[in-house]
C-alpha atoms as a PDB file:
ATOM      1  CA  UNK A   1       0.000   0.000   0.000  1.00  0.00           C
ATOM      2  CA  UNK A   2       2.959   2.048  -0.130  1.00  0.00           C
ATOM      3  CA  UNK A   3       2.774   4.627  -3.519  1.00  0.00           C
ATOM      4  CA  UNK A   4      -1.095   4.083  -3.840  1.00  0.00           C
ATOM      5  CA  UNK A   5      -3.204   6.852  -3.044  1.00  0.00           C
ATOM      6  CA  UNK A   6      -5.487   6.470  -0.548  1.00  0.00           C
ATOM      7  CA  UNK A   7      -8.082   8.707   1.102  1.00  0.00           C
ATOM      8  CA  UNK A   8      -5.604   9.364   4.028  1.00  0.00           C
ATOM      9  CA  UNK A   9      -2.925  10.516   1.358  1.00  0.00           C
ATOM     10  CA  UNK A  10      -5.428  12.023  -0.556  1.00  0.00           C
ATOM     11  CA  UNK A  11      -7.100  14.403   2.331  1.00  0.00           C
ATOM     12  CA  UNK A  12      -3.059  15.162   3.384  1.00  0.00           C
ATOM     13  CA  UNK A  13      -2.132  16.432  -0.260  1.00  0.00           C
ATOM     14  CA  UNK A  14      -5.399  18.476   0.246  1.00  0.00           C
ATOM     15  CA  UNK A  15      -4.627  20.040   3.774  1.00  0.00           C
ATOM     16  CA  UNK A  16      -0.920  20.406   3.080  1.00  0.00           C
ATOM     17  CA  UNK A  17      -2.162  22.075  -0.243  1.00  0.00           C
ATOM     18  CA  UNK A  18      -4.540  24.624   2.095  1.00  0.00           C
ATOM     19  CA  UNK A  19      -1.632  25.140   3.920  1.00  0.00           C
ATOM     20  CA  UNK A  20       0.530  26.071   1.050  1.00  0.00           C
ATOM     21  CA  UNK A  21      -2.116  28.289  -0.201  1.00  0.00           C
ATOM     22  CA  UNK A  22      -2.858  30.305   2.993  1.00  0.00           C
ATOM     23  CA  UNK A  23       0.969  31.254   3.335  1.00  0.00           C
ATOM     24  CA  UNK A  24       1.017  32.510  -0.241  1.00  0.00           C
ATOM     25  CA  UNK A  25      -2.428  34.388   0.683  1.00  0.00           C
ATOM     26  CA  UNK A  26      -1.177  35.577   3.453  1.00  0.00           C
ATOM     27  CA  UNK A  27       2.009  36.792   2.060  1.00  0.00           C
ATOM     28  CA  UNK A  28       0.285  38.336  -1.323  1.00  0.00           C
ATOM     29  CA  UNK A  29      -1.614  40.573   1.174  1.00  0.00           C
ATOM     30  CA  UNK A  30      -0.527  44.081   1.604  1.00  0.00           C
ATOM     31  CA  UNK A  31       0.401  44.878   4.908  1.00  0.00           C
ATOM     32  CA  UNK A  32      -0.783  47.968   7.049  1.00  0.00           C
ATOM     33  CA  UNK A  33       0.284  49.939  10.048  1.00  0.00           C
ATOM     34  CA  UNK A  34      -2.068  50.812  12.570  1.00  0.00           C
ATOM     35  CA  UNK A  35      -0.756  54.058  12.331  1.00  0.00           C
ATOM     36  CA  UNK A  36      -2.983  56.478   9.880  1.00  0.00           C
ATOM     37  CA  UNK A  37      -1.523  59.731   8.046  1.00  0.00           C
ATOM     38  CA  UNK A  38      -2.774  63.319   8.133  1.00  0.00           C
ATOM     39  CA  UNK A  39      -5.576  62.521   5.529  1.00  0.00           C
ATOM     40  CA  UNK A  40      -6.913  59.736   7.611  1.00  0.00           C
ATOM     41  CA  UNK A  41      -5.186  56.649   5.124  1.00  0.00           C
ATOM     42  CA  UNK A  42      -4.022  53.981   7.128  1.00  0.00           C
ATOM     43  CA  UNK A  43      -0.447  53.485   5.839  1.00  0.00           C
ATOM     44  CA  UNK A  44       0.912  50.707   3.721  1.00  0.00           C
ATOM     45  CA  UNK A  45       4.246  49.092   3.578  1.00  0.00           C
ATOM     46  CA  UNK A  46       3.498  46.730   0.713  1.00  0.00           C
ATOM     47  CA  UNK A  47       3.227  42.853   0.569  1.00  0.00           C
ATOM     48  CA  UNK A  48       4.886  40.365   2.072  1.00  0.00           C
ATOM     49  CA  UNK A  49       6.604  39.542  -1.509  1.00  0.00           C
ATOM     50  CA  UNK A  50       7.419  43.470  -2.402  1.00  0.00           C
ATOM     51  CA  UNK A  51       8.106  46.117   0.217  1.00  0.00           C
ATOM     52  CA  UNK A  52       6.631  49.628  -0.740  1.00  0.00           C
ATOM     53  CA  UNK A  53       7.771  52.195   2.089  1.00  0.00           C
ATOM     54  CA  UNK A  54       7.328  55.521  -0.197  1.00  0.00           C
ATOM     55  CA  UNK A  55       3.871  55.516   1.950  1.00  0.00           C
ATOM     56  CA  UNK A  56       5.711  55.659   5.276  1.00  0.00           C
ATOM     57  CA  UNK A  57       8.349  57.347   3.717  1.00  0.00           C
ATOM     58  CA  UNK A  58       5.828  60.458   2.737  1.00  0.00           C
ATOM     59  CA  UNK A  59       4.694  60.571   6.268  1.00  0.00           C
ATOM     60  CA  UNK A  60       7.961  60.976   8.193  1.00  0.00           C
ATOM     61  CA  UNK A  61       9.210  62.938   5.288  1.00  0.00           C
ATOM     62  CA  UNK A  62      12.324  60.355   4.814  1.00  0.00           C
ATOM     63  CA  UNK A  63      13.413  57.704   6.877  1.00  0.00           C
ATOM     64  CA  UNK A  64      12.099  57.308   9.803  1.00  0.00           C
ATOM     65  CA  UNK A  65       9.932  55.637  12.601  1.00  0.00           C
ATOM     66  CA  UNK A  66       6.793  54.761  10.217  1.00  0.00           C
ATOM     67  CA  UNK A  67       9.438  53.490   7.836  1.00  0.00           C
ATOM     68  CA  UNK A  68      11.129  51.191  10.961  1.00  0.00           C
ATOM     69  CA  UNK A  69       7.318  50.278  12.260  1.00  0.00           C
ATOM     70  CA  UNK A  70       6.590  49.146   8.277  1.00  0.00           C
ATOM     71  CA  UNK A  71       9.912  47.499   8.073  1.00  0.00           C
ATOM     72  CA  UNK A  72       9.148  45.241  11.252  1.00  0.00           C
ATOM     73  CA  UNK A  73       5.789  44.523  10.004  1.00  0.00           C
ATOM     74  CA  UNK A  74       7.172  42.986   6.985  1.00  0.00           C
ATOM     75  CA  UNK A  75       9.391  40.800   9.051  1.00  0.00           C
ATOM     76  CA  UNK A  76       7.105  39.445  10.834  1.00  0.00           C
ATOM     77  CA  UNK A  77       4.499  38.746   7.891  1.00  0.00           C
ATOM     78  CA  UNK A  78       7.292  36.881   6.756  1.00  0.00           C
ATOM     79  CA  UNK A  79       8.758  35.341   9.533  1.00  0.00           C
ATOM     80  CA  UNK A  80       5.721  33.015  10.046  1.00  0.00           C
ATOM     81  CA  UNK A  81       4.141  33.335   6.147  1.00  0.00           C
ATOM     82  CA  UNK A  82       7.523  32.211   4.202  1.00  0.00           C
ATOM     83  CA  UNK A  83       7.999  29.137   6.970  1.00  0.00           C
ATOM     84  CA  UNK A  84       4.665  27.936   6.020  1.00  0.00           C
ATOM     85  CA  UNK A  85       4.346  28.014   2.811  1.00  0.00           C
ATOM     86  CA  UNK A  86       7.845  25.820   2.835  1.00  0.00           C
ATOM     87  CA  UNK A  87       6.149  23.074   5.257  1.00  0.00           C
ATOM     88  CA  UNK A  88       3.402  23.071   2.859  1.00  0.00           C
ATOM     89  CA  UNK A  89       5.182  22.712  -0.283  1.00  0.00           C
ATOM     90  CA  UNK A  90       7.576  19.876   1.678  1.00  0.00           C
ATOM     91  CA  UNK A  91       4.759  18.002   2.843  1.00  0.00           C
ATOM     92  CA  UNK A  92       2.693  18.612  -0.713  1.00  0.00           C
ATOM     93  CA  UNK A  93       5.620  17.274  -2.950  1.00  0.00           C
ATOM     94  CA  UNK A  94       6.588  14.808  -0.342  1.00  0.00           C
ATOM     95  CA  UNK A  95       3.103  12.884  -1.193  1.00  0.00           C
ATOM     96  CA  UNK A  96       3.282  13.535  -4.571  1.00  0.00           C
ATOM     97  CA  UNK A  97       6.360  12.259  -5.224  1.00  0.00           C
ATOM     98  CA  UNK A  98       6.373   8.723  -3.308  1.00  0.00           C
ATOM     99  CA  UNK A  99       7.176   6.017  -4.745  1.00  0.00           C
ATOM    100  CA  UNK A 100       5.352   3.222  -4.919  1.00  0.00           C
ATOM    101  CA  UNK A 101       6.215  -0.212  -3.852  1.00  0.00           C
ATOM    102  CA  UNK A 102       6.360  -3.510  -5.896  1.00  0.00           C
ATOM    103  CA  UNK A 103       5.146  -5.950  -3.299  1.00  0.00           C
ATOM    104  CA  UNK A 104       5.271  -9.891  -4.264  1.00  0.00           C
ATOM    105  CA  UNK A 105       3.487 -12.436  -3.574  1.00  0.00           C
ATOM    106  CA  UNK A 106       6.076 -14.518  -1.843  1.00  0.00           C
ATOM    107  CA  UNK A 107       7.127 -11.028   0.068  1.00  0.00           C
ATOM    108  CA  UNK A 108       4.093 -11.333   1.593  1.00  0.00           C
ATOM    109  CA  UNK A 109       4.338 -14.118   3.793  1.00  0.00           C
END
């Protein structure tokens, strides 16, 4: 029973497939501050893929803490988005790429 796909392996492609698919969800969102500027927008640093700080950047008129507060946000969007998309990608190809396993007769005994 080895490369044949059962229901088990069938409902663990699926869930480590959900799990692949929230993570790149997750880090295809844009991510916001909590912080808003002075005409009441809620400021953006990007996506977890692309980092856009000119938003930030506008509203401490260069560098500054908005642009630290986006930076950090970004890190951790992708300190806990990247990882999972990985484990679900692992686990996904994992099951998808077993082998099977030529079982004899006489092996069975």
């Amino acid at each position: 029973m080895g490369g044949a796909l059962t229901t088990r392996r069938l409902l663990a492609m699926i869930a480590a497939g959900l799990v692949l698919l929230i993570g790149v969800l997750t880090m295809w969102q844009p991510v916001y501050l909590s912080e808003f500027d002075n005409y009441g927008l809620q400021i953006s640093c990007g996506s977890g893929f692309f980092a856009d700080l000119s938003h930030a950047e506008i509203v401490d008129g260069g560098p500054g803490p908005s642009t630290d507060a986006c930076q950090s946000a970004l890190l951790i969007r992708r300190v806990w988005a990247i990882p999972t998309m990985v484990l679900g990608a692992a686990v996904l190809l994992t099951l998808a790429l077993r082998g099977t396993r030529v079982v004899s007769p006489q092996s069975r005994n």
